[in-house]
Each structure stands twice: as structure tokens, then as C-alpha cells.
Protein backbone atom coordinates (compact mmCIF):
# COMPACT_ATOMS: atom_id res chain seq x y z
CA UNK A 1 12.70 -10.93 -26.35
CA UNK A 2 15.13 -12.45 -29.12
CA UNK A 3 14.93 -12.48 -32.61
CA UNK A 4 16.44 -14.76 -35.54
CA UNK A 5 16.37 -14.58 -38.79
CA UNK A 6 17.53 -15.92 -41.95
CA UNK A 7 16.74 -15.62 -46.00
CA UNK A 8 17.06 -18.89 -48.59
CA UNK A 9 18.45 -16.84 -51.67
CA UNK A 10 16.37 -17.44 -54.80
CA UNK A 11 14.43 -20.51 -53.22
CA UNK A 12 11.06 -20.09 -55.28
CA UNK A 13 11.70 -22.14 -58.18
CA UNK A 14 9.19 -19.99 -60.09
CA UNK A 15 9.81 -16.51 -59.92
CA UNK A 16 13.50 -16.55 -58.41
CA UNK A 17 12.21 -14.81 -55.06
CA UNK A 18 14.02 -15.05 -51.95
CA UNK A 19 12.55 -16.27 -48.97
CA UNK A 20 12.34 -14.75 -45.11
CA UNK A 21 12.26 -16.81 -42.32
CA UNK A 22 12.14 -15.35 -38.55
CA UNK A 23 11.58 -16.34 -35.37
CA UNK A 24 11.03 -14.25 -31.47
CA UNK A 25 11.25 -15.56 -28.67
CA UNK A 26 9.86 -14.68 -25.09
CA UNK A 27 11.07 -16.29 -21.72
CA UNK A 28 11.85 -19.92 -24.37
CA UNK A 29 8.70 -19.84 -25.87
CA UNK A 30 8.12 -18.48 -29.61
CA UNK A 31 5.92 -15.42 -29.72
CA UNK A 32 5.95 -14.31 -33.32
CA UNK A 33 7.55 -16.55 -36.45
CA UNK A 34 7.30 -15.61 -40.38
CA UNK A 35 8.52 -17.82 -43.30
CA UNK A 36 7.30 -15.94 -46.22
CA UNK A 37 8.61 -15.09 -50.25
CA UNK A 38 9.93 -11.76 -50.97
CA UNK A 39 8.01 -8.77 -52.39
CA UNK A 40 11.42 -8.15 -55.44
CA UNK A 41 13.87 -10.25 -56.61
CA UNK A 42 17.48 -9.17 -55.28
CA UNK A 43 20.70 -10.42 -54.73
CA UNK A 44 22.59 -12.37 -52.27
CA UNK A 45 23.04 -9.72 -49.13
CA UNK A 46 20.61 -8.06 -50.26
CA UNK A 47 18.15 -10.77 -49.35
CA UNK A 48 19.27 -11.12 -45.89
CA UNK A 49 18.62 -7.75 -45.38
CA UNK A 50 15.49 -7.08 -46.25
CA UNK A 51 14.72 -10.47 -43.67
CA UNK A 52 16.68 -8.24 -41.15
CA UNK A 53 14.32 -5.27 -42.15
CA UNK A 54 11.44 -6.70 -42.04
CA UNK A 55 12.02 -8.60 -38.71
CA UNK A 56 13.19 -5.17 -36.96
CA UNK A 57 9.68 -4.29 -38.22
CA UNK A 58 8.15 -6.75 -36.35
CA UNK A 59 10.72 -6.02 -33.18
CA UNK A 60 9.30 -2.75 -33.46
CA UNK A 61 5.43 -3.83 -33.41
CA UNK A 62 5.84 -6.75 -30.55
CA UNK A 63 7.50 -4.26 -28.10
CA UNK A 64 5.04 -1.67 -28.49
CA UNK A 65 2.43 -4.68 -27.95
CA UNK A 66 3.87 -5.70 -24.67
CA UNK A 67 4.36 -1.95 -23.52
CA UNK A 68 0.53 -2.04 -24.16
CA UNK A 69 0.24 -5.13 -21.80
CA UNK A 70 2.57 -3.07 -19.25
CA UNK A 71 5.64 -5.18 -20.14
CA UNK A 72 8.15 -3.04 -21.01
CA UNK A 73 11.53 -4.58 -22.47
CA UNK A 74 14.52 -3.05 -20.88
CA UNK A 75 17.26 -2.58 -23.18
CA UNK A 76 17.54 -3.43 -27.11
CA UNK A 77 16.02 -6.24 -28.77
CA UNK A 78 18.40 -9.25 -29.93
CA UNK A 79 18.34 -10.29 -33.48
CA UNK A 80 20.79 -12.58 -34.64
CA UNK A 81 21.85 -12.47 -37.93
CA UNK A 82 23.76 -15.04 -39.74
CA UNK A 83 25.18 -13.19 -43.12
CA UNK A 84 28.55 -11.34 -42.37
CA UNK A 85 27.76 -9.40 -45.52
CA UNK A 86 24.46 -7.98 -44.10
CA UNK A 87 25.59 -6.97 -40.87
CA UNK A 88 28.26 -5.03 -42.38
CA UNK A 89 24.93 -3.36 -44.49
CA UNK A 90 23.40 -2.57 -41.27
CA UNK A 91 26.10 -1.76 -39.32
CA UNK A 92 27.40 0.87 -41.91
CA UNK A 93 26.51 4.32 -40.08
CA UNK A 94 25.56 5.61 -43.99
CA UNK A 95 22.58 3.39 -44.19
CA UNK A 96 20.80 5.10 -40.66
């Protein structure tokens, strides 16, 4: 399973709400997608992070869904992540 994310920074016109947009994949074939505004308004990195978050949320629910269908992923779940800034954020050992 892969996973790939990205946030539009400020995109709602409106209320100045970011926007999440991710995608998994299984064997080529999308299993789980989510393009969605933002609960709080917050800055640049910060956007792309809480995308990240709430994707790794997700990572977390599908894989316990396919254990449940007795499909266990070996090994970590891919996200890629296009904002250097945020995977600096979640790379930092501070933030686990």
C-alpha cells in the first residue's frame, strides 16, 4: 500500500482554510482518497502536516482493515510527501 498526499494552502476563498488531498494505493488501483477543507486555519508547513497527519491516520485504519481480511502488509507504509518543510516537522525526533 502507498500513500500521497498534498495540502493547497489557504484555498477556500471564504474562510482561508487549507485543503487536504490524499490518495492510497493497492497493487495500482486506489483504495482510499480524501480531498477535504481543514478543521483550523494555519500556516504554510503547518498545513502539509496536518494532510500528513491525517493520512497516517488513515494508513493506520486501512492496515488494520486488511489485517482483518488476513492481508497483512509487511513492512511500513509509503507516504510521499511533497513539502521539504514538513518532512523536516515529522522527521524531527522531538515531535514523536
Amino acid at each position: 500500500m502507498t500513500g500521497w498526499v498534498d495540502s493547497e494552502f489557504a484555498a477556500d476563498p471564504d474562510t482561508r482554510k487549507s485543503m487536504t488531498g490524499y490518495r492510497f494505493s493497492l497493487n495500482d488501483g486506489a483504495v482510499s482518497w480524501l480531498n477535504s477543507r481543514q478543521g483550523g486555519v494555519t500556516l504554510s508547513a503547518e498545513a502539509e502536516f496536518v494532510a500528513a497527519s491525517q493520512e497516517g491516520q488513515e494508513a493506520v485504519y486501512l492496515r488494520a482493515l486488511l489485517r482483518g481480511f488476513d492481508f497483512r502488509q509487511i513492512g511500513a507504509t509509503e507516504i510521499w510527501e511533497d513539502n521539504a518543510s514538513c518532512i523536516m516537522i515529522i522527521e524531527n525526533p522531538s515531535m514523536r
